[in-house]
C-alpha atoms as a PDB file:
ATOM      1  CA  UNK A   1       0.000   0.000   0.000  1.00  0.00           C
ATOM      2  CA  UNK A   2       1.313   3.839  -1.045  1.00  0.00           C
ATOM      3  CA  UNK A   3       0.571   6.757   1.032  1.00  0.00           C
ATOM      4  CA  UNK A   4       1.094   9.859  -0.385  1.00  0.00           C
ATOM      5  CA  UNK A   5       1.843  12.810   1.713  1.00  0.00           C
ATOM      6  CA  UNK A   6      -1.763  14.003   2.440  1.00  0.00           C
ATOM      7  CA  UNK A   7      -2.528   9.851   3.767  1.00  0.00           C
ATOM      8  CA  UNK A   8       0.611  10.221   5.745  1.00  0.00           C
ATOM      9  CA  UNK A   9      -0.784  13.414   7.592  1.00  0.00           C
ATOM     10  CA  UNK A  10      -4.505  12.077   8.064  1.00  0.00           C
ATOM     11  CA  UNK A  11      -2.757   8.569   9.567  1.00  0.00           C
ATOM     12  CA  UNK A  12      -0.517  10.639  11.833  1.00  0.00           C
ATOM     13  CA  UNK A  13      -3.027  13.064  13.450  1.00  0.00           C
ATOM     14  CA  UNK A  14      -5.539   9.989  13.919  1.00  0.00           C
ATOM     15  CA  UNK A  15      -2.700   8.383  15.930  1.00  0.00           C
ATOM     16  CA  UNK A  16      -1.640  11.274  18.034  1.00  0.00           C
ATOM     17  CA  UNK A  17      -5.777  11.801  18.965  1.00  0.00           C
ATOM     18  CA  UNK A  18      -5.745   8.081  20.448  1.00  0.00           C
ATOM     19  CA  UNK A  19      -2.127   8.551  21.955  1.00  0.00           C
ATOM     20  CA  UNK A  20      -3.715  11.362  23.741  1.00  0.00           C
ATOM     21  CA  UNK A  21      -7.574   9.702  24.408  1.00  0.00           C
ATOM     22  CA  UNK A  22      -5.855   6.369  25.136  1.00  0.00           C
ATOM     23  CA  UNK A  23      -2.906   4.490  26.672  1.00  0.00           C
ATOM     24  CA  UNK A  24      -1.845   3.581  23.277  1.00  0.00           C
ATOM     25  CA  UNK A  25       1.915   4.625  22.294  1.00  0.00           C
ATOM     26  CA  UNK A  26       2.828   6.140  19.305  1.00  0.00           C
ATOM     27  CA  UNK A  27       3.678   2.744  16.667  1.00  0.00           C
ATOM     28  CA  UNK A  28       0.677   1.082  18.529  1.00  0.00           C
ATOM     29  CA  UNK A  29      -1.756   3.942  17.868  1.00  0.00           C
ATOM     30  CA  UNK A  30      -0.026   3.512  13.736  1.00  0.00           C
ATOM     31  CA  UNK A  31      -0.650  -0.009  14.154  1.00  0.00           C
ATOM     32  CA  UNK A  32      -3.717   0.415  14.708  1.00  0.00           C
ATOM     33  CA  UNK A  33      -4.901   2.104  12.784  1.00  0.00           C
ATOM     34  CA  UNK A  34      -3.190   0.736   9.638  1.00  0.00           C
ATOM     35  CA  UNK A  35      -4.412  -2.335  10.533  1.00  0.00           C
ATOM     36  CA  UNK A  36      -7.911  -0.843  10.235  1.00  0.00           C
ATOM     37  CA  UNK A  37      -6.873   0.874   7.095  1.00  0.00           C
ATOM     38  CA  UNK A  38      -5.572  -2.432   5.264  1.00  0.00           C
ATOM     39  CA  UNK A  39      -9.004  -4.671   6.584  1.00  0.00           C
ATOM     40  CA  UNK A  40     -10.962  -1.817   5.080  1.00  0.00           C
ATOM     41  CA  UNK A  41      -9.076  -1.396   2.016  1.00  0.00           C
ATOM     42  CA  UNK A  42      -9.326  -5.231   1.502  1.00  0.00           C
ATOM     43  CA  UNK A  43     -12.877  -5.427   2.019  1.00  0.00           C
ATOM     44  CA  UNK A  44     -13.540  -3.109  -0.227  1.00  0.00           C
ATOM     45  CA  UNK A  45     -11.580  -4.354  -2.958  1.00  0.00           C
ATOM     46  CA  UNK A  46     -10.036  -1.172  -3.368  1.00  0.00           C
ATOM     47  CA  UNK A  47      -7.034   1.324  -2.994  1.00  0.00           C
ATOM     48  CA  UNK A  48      -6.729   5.262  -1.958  1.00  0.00           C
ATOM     49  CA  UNK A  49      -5.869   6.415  -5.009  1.00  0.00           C
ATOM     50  CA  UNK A  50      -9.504   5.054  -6.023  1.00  0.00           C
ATOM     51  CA  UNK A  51     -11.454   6.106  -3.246  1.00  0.00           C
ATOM     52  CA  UNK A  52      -9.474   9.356  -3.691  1.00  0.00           C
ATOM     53  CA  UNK A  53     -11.434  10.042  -6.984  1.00  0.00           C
ATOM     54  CA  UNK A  54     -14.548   8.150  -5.781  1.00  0.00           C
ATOM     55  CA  UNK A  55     -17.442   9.632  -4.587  1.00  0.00           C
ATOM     56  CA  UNK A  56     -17.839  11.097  -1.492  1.00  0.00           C
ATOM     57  CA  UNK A  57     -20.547   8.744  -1.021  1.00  0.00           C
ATOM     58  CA  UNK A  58     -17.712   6.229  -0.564  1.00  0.00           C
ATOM     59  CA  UNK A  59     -15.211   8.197   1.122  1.00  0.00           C
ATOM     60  CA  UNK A  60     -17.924   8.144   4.011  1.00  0.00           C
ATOM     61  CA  UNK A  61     -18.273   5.189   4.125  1.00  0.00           C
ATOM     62  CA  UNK A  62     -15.318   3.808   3.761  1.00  0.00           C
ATOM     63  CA  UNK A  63     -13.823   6.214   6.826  1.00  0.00           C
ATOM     64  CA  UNK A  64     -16.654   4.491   8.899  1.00  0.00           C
ATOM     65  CA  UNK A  65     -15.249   0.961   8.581  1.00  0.00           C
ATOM     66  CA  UNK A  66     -11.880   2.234   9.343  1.00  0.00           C
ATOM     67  CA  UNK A  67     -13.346   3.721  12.637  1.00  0.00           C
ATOM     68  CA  UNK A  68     -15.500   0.791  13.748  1.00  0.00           C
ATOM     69  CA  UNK A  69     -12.134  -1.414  13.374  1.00  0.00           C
ATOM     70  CA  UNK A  70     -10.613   0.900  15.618  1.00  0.00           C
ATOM     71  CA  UNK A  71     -13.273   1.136  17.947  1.00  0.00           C
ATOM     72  CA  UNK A  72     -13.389  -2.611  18.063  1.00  0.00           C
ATOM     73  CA  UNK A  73      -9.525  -2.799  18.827  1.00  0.00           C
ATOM     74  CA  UNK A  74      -9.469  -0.153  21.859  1.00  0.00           C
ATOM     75  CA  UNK A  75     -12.841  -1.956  23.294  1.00  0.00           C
ATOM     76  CA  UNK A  76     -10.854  -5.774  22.975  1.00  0.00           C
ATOM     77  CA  UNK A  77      -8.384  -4.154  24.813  1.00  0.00           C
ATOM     78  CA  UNK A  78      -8.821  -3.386  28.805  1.00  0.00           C
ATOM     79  CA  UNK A  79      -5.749  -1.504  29.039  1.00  0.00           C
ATOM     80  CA  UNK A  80      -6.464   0.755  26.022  1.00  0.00           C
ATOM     81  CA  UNK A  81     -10.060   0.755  27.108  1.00  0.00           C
ATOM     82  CA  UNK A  82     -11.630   3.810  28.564  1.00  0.00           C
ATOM     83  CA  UNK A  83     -14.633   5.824  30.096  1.00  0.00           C
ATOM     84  CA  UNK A  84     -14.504   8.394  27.193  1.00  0.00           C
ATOM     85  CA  UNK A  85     -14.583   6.040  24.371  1.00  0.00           C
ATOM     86  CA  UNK A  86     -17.549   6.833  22.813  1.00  0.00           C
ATOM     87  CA  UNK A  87     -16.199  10.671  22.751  1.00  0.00           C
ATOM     88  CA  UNK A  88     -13.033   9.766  21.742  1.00  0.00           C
ATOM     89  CA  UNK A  89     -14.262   7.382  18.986  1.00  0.00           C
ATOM     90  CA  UNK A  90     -16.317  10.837  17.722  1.00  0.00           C
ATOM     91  CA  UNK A  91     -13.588  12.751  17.766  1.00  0.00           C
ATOM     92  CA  UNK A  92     -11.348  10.095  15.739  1.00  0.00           C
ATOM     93  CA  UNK A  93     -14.281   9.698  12.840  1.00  0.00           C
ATOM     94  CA  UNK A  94     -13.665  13.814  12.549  1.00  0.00           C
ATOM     95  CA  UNK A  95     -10.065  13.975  11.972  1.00  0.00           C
ATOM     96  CA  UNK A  96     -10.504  11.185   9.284  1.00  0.00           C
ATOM     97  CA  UNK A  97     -13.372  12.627   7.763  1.00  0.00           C
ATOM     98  CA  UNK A  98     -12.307  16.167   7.122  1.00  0.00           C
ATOM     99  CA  UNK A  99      -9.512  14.978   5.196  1.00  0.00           C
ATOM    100  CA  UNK A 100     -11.583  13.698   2.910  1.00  0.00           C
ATOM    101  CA  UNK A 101     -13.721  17.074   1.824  1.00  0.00           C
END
């Protein structure tokens, strides 16, 4: 998988948001959420460079499945686990949705 510049930046602030929500470190948080990425990607049969020039429609959705893999992996955890997940969660779905518009 590529990632261009822009991907790079969108994976990076996503990672430092559940560095800070969560107990997560840094290459965890990356882990992660790369992890997500990839299942997603897979799934979909796809790549960024399509989705790039796909509709938004699909963008959306898309950045959903990413976030509900992550979600998943903090709630199978108990140590990366926490009282402000749902919040959290929110706030992770925002920073990986605006760089899509």
């Amino acid at each position: 998988m590529s990632v261009s510049n822009r991907q790079l930046k969108l994976i990076k602030e996503a990672a430092e948001l559940l560095v800070m929500e969560h107990r997560l470190t840094s290459d965890e948080a990356v882990l992660v959420i790369s992890a997500a990425i990839k299942k997603e990607l897979s799934v979909r049969n796809t790549n960024f460079e399509k989705l790039e020039h796909g509709s938004k429609i699909d963008r959306t959705s898309f950045t959903r499945g990413v976030v509900k893999s992550v979600q998943d992996a903090l709630e199978a955890n108990p140590y990366w686990r926490s009282h402000n997940l749902d919040k959290s969660i929110d706030n992770f779905y925002k920073v990986l949705h605006k760089h899509w518009d």
